[in-house]
N, C-alpha and C. Protein backbone atom coordinates (compact mmCIF):
# COMPACT_ATOMS: atom_id res chain seq x y z
N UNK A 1 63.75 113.57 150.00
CA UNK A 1 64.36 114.63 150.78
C UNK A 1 63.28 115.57 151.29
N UNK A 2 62.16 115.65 150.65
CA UNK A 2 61.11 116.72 151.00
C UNK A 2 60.75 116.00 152.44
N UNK A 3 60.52 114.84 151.97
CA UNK A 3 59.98 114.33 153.65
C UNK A 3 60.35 114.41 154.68
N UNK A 4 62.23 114.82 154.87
CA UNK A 4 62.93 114.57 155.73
C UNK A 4 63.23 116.35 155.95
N UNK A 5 62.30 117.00 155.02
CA UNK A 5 62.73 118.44 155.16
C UNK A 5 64.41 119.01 155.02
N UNK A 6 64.84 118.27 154.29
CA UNK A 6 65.88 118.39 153.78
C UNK A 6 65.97 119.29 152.39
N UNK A 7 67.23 119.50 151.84
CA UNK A 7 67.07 120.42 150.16
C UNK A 7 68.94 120.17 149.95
N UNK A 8 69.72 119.14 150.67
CA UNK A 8 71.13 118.84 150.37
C UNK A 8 71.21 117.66 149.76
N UNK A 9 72.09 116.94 149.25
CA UNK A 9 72.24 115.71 149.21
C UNK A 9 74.01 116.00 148.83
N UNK A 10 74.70 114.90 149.03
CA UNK A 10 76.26 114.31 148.93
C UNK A 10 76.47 113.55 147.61
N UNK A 11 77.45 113.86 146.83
CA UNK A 11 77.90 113.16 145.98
C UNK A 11 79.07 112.86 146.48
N UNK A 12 79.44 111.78 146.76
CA UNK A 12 80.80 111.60 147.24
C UNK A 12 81.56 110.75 146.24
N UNK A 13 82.65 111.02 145.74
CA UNK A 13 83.44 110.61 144.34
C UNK A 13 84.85 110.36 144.88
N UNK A 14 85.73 110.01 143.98
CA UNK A 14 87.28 109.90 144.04
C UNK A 14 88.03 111.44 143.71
N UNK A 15 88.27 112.03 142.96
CA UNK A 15 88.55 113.06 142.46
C UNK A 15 87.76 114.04 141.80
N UNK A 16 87.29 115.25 141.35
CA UNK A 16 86.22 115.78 140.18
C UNK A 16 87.22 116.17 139.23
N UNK A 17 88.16 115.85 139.07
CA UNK A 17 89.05 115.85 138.38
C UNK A 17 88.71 114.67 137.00
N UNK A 18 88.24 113.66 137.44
CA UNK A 18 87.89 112.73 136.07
C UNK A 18 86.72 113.00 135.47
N UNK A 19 86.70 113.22 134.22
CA UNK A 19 85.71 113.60 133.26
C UNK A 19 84.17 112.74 133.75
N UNK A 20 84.21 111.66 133.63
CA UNK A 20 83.12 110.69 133.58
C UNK A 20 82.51 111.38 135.40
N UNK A 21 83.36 112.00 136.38
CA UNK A 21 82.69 111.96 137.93
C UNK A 21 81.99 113.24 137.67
N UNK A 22 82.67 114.10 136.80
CA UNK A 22 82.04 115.39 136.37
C UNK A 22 80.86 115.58 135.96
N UNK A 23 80.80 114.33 134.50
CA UNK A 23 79.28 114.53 134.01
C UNK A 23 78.29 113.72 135.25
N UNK A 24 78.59 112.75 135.72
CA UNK A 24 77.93 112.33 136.78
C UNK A 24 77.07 113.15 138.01
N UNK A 25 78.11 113.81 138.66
CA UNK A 25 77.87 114.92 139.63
C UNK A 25 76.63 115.97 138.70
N UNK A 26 77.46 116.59 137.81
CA UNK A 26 76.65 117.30 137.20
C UNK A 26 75.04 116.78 136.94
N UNK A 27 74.88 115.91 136.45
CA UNK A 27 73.82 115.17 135.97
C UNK A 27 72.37 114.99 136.83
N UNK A 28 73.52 114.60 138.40
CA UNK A 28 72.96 114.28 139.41
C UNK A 28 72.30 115.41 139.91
N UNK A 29 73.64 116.59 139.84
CA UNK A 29 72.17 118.34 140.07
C UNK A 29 71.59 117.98 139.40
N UNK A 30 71.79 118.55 138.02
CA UNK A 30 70.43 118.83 137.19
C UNK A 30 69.36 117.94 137.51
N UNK A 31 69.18 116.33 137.82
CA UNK A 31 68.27 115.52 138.12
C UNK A 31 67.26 115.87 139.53
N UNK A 32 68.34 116.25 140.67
CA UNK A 32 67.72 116.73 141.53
C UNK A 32 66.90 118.53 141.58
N UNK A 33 67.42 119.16 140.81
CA UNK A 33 67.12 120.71 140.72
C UNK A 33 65.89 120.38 139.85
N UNK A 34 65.51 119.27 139.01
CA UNK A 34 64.63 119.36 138.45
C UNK A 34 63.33 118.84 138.90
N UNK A 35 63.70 118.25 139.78
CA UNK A 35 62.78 117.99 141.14
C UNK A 35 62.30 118.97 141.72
N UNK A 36 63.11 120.15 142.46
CA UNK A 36 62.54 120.95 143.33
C UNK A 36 64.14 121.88 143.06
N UNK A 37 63.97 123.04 142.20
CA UNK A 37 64.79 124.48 141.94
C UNK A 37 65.69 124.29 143.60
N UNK A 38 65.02 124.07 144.54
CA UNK A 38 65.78 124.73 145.53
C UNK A 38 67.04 123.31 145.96
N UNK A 39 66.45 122.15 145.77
CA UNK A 39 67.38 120.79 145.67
C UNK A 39 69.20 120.93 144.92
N UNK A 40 70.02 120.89 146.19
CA UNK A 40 71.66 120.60 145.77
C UNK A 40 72.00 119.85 146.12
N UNK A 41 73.76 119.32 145.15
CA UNK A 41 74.30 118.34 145.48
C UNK A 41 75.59 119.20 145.85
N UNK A 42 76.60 118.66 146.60
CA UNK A 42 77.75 119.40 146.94
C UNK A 42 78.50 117.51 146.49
N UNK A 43 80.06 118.16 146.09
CA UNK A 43 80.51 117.54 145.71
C UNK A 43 81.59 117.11 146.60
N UNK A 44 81.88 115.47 147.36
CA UNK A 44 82.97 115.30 148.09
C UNK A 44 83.57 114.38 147.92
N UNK A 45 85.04 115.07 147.38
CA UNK A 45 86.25 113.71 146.78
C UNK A 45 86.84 113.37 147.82
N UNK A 46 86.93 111.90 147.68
CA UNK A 46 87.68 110.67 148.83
C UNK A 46 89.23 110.39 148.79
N UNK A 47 89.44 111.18 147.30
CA UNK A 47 91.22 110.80 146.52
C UNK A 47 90.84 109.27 146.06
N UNK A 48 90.05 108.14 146.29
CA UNK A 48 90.03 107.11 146.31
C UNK A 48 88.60 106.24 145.79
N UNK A 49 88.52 105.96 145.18
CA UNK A 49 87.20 104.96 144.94
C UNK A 49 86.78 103.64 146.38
N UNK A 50 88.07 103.72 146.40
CA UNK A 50 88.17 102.01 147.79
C UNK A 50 88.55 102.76 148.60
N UNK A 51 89.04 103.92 148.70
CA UNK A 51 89.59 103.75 150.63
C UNK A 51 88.54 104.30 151.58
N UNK A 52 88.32 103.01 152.24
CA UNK A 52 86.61 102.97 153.17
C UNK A 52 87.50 104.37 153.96
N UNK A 53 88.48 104.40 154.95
CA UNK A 53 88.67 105.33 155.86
C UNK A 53 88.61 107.05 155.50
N UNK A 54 89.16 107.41 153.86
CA UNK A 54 88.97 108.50 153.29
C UNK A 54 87.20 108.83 152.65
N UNK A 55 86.80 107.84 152.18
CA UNK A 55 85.60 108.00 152.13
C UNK A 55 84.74 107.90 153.15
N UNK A 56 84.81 107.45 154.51
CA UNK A 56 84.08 107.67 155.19
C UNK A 56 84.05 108.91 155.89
N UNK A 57 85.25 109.75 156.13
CA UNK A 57 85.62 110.79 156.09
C UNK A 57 84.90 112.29 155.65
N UNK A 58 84.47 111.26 154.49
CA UNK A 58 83.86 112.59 153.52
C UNK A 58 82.71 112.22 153.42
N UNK A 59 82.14 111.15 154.29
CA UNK A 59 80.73 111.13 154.29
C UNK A 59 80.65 111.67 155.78
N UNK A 60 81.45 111.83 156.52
CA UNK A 60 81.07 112.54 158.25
C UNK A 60 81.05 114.23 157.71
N UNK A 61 81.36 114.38 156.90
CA UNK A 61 82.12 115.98 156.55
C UNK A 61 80.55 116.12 155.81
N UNK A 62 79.95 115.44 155.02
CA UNK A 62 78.78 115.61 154.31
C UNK A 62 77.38 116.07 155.18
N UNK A 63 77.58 114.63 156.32
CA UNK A 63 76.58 114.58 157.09
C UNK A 63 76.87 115.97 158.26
N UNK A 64 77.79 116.08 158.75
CA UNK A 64 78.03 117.42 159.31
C UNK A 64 77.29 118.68 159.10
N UNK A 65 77.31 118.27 157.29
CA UNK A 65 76.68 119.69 156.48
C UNK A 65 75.59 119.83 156.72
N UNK A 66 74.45 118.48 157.24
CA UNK A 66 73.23 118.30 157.47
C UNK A 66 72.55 117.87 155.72
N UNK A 67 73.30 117.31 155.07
CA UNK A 67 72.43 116.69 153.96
C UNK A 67 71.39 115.69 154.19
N UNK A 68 70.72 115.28 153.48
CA UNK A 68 69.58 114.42 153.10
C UNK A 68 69.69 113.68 152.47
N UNK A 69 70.47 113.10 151.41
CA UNK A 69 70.60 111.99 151.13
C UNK A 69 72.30 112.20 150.64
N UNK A 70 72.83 110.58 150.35
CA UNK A 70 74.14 110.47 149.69
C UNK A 70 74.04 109.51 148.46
N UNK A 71 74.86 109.85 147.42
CA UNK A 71 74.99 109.00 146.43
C UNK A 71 76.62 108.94 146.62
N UNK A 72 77.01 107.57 147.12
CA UNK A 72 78.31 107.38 146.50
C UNK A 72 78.81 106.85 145.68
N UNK A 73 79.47 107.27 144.81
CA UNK A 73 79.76 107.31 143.65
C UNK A 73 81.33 106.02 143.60
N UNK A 74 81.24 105.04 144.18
CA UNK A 74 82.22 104.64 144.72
C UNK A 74 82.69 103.21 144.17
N UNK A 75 84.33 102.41 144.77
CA UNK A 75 83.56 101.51 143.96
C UNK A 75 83.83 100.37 145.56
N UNK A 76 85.19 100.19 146.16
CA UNK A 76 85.11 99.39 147.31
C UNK A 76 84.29 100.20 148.27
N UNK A 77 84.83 101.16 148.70
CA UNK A 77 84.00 102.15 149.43
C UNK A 77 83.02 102.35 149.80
N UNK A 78 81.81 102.21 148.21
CA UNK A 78 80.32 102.17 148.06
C UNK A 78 79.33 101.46 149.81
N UNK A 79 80.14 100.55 149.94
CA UNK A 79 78.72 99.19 150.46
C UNK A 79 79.39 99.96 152.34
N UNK A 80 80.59 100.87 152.69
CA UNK A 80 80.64 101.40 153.61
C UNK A 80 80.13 102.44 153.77
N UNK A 81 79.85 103.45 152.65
CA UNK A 81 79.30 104.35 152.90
C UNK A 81 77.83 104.39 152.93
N UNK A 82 77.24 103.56 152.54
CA UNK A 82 75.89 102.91 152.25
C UNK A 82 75.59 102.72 154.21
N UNK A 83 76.53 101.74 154.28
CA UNK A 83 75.95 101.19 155.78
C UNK A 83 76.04 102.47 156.99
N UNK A 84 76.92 103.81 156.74
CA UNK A 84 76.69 104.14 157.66
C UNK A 84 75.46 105.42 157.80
N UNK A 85 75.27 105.28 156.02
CA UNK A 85 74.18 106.23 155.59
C UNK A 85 72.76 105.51 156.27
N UNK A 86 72.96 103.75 156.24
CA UNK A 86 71.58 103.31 156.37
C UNK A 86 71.33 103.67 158.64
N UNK A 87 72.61 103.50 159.59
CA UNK A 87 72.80 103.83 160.47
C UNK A 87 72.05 105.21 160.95
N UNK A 88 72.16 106.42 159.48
CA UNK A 88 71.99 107.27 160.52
C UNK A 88 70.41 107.96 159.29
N UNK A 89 70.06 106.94 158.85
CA UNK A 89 68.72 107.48 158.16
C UNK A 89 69.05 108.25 157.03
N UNK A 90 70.12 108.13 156.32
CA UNK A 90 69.99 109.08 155.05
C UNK A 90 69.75 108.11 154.20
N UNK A 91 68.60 108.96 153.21
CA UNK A 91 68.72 108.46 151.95
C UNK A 91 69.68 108.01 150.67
N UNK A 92 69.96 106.93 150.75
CA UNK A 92 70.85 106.09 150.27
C UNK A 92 70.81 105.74 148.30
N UNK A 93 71.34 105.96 147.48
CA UNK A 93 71.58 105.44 146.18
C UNK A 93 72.49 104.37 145.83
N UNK A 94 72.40 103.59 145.13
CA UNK A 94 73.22 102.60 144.73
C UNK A 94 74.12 103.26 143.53
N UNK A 95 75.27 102.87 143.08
CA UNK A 95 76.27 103.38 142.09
C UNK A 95 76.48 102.33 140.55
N UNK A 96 75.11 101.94 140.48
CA UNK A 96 75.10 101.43 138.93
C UNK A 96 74.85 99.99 139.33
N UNK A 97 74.66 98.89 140.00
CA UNK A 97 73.80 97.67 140.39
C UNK A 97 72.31 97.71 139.74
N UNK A 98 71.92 97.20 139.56
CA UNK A 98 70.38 97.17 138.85
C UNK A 98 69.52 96.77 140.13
N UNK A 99 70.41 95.38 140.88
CA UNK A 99 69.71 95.04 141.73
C UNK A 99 69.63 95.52 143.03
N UNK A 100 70.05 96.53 143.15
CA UNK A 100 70.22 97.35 144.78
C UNK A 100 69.07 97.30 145.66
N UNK A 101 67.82 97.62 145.23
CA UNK A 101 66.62 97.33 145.36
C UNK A 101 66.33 96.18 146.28
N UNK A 102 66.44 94.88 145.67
CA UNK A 102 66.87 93.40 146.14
C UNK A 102 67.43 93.09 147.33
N UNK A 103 68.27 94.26 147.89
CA UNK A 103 69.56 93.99 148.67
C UNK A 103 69.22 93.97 149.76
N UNK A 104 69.32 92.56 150.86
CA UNK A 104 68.74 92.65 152.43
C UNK A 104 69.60 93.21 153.32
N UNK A 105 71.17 93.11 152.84
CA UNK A 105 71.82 93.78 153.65
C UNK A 105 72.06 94.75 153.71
N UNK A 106 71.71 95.39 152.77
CA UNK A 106 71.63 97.59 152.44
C UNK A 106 70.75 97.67 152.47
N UNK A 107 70.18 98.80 153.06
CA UNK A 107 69.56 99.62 152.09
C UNK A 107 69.50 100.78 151.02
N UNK A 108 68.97 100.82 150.01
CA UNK A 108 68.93 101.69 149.12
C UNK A 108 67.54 102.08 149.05
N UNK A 109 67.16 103.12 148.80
CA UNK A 109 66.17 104.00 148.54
C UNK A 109 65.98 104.14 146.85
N UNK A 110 67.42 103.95 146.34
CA UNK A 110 67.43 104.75 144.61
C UNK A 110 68.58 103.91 144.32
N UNK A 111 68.23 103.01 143.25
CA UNK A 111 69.09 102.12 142.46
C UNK A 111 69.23 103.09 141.35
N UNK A 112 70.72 103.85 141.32
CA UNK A 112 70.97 104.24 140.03
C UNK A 112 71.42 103.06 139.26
N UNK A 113 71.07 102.97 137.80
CA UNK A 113 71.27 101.85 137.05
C UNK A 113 71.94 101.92 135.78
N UNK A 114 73.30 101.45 135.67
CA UNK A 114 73.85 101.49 134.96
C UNK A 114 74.94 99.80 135.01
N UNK A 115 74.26 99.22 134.80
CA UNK A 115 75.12 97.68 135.00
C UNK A 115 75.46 97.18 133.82
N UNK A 116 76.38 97.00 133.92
CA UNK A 116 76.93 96.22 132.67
C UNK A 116 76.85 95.13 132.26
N UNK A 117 76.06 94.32 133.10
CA UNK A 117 75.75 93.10 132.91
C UNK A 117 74.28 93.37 132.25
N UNK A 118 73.65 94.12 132.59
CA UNK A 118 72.06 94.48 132.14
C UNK A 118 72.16 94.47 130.42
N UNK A 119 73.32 95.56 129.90
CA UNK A 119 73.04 96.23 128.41
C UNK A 119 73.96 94.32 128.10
N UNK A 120 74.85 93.72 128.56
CA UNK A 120 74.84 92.52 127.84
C UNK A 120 74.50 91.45 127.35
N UNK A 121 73.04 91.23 129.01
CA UNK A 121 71.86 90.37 128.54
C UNK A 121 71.31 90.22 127.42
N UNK A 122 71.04 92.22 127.61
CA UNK A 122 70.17 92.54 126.38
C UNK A 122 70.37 92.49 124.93
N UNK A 123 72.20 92.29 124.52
CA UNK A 123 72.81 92.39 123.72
C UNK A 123 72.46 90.61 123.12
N UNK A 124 72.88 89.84 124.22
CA UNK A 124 72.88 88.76 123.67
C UNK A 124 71.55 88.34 123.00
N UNK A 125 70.24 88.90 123.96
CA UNK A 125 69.43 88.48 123.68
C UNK A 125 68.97 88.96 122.08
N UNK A 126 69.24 89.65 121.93
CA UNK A 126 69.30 90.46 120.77
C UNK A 126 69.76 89.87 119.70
N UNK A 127 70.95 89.37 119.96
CA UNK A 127 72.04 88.82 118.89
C UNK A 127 71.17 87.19 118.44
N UNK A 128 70.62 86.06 119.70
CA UNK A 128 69.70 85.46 119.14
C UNK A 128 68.82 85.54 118.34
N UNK A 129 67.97 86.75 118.68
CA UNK A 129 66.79 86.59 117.73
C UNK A 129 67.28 87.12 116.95
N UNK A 130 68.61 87.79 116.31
CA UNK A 130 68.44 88.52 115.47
C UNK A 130 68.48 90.01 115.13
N UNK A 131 67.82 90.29 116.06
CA UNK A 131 67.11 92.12 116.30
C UNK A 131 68.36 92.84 116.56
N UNK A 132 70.05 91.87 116.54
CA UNK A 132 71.41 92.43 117.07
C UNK A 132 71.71 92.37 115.48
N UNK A 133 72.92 92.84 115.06
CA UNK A 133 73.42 92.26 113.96
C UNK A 133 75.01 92.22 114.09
N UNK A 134 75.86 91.76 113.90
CA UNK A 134 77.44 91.98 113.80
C UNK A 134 77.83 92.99 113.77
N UNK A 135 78.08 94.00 114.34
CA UNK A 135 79.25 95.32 113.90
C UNK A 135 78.11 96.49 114.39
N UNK A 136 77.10 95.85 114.48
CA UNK A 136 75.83 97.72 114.83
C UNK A 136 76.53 97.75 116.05
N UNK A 137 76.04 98.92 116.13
CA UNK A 137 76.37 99.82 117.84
C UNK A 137 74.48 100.20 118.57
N UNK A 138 74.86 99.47 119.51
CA UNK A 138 73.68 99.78 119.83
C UNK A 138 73.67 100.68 121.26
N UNK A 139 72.91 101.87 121.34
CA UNK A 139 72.61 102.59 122.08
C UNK A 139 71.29 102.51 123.18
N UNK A 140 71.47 102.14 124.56
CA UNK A 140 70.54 102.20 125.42
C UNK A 140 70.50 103.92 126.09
N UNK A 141 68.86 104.10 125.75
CA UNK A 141 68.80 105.27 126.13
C UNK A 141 67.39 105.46 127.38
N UNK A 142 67.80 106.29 128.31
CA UNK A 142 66.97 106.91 129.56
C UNK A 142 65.50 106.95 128.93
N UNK A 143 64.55 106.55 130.01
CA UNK A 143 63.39 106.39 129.43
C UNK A 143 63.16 106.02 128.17
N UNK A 144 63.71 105.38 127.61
CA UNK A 144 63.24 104.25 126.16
C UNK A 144 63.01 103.00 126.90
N UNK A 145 64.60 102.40 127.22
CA UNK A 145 65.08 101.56 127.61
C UNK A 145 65.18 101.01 129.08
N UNK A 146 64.51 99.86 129.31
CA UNK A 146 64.71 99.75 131.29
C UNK A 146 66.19 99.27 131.69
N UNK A 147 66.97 99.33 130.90
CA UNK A 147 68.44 99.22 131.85
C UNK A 147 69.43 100.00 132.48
N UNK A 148 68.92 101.56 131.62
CA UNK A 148 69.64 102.79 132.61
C UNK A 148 68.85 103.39 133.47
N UNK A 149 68.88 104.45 133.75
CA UNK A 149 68.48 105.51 134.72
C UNK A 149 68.38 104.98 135.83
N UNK A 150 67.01 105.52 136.85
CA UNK A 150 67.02 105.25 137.91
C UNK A 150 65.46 104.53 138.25
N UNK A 151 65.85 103.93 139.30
CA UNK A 151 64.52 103.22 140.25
C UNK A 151 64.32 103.33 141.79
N UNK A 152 63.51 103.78 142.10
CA UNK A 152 62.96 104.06 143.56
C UNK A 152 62.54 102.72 143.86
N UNK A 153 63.53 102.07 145.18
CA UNK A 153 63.17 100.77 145.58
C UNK A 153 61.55 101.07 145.82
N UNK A 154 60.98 101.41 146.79
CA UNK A 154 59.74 101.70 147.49
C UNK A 154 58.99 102.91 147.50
N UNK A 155 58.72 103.11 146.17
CA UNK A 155 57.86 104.77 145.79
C UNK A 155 56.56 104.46 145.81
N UNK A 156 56.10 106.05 145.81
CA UNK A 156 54.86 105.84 146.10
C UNK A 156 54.18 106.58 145.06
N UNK A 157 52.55 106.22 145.09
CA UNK A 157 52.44 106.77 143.29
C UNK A 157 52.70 107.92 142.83
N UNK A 158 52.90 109.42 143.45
CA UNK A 158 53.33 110.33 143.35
C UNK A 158 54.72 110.40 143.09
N UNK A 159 55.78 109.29 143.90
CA UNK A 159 57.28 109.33 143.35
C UNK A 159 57.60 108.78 142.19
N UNK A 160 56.64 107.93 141.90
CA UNK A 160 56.17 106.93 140.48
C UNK A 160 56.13 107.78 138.92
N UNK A 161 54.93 108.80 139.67
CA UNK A 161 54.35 109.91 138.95
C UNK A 161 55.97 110.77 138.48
N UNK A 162 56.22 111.51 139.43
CA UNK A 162 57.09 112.17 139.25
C UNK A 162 58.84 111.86 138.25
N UNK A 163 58.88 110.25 138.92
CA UNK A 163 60.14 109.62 138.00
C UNK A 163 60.03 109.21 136.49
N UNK A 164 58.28 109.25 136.54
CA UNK A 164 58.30 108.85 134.85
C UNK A 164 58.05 109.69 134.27
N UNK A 165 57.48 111.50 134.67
CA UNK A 165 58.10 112.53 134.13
C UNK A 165 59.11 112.88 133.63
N UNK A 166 60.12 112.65 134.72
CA UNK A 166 61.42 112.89 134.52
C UNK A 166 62.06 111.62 133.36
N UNK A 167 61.76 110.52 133.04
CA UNK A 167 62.46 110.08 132.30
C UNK A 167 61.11 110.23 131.18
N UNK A 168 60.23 110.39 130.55
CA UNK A 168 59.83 111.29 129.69
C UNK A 168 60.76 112.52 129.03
N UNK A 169 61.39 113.22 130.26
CA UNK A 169 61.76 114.08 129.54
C UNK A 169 63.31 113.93 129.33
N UNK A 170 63.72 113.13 129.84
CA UNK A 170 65.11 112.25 128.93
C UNK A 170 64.73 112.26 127.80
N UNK A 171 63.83 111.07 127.81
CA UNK A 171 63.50 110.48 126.35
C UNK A 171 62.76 111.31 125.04
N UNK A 172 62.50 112.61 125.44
CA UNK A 172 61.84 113.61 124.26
C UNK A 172 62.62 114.51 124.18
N UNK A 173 64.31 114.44 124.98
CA UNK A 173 65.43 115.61 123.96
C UNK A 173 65.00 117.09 124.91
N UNK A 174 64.03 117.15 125.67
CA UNK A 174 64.00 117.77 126.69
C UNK A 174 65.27 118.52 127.28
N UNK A 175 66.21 118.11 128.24
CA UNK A 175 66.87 118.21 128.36
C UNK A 175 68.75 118.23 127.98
N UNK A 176 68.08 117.83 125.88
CA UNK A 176 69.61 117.81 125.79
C UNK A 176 70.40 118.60 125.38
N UNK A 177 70.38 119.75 125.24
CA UNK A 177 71.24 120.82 125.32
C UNK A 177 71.90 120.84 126.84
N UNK A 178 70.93 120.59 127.16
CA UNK A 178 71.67 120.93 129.06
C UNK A 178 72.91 119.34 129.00
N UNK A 179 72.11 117.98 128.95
CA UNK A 179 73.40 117.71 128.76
C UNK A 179 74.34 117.45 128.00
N UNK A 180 74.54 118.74 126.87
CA UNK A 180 75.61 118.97 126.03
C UNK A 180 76.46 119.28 126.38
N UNK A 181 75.38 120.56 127.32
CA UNK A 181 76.88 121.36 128.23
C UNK A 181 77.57 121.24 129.43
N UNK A 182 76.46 119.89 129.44
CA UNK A 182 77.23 118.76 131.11
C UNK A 182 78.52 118.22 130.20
N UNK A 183 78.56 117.35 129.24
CA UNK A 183 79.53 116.74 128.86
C UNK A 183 80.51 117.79 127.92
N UNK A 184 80.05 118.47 127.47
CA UNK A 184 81.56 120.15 127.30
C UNK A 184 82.45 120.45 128.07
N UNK A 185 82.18 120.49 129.42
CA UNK A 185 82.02 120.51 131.24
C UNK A 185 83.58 119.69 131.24
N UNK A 186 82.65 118.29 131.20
CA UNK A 186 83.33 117.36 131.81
C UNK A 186 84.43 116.92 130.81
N UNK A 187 84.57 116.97 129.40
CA UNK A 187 85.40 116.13 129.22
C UNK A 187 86.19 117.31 127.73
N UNK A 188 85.59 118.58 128.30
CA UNK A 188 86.65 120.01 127.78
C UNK A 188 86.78 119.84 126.26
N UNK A 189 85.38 120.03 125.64
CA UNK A 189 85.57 119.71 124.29
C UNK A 189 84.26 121.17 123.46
């Protein structure tokens, strides 16, 4: 966003009404504010995960605002709001694909990663050698682990620099009070 002289970006969701879009959104400031203090996300519900016509809606209403990038948070929806983000040059995120990166027919800039197929690989692989056991719970965590957080399809060593700060400071408890009171937030406890 610095490049594009931008300081907005779009979260575009179904409702902020569901706990899980709450800590998300939320998350997504704090990720970007910790980038650059002056970096926001504004939050825009579609009523809908799939309906391309309401979510596209709220991606014209975004872009209107003059943001800089969009994350949609979506789930049919996603690969429309993507294409008209890639149309008009905004910086684009994927909504939990690992492989977004990969993708010739999108583009994405930022594979957020949260796939469920990723933590099962890893599970199985696990459960072979062993290193799994019957009944444990196993926890993948931000900067430990390469199957969550995020990846910059095409960074450069400074965005490199900067993302493995930031998941450094996932991974050293840095930030977890803050998201204590992201998930207090979101799911009223």
């Amino acid at each position: 966003m610095k490049d594009k002289k931008k300081n907005s970006a779009a979260f575009i969701g179904n409702t902020d009404a569901n706990g899980f879009e709450v800590e998300s959104f939320d998350a997504f400031n704090l990720g970007l504010q910790a980038v650059d203090p002056t970096y926001k996300a504004t939050y825009f519900g579609a009523g809908s995960f799939d309906d391309v016509q309401k979510a596209t809606e709220a991606y014209n209403v975004a872009k209107g605002n003059g943001i800089g990038a969009v994350y949609p948070f979506l789930g049919g929806a996603h690969e429309a709001v993507v294409k008209l983000a890639n149309k008009d040059k905004i910086i684009t995120m994927s909504a939990g694909k690992s492989d977004a990166c990969e993708r010739k027919d999108l583009r994405y800039e930022i594979a957020v990663r949260f796939d469920g197929g990723d933590y099962l690989d890893t599970i199985f692989k696990e459960m072979l050698t062993g290193a799994y056991k019957e009944g444990a719970i196993r926890t993948f965590h931000v900067g430990k682990d390469p199957q969550p957080g995020a990846k910059i399809c095409k960074p450069t060593s400074d965005q490199t620099k900067a993302l493995d700060a930031a998941n450094a400071d996932v991974a050293s408890g840095k930030l977890d009070a803050k998201f204590l009171e992201i998930k207090k937030k979101a799911y009223k406890f």
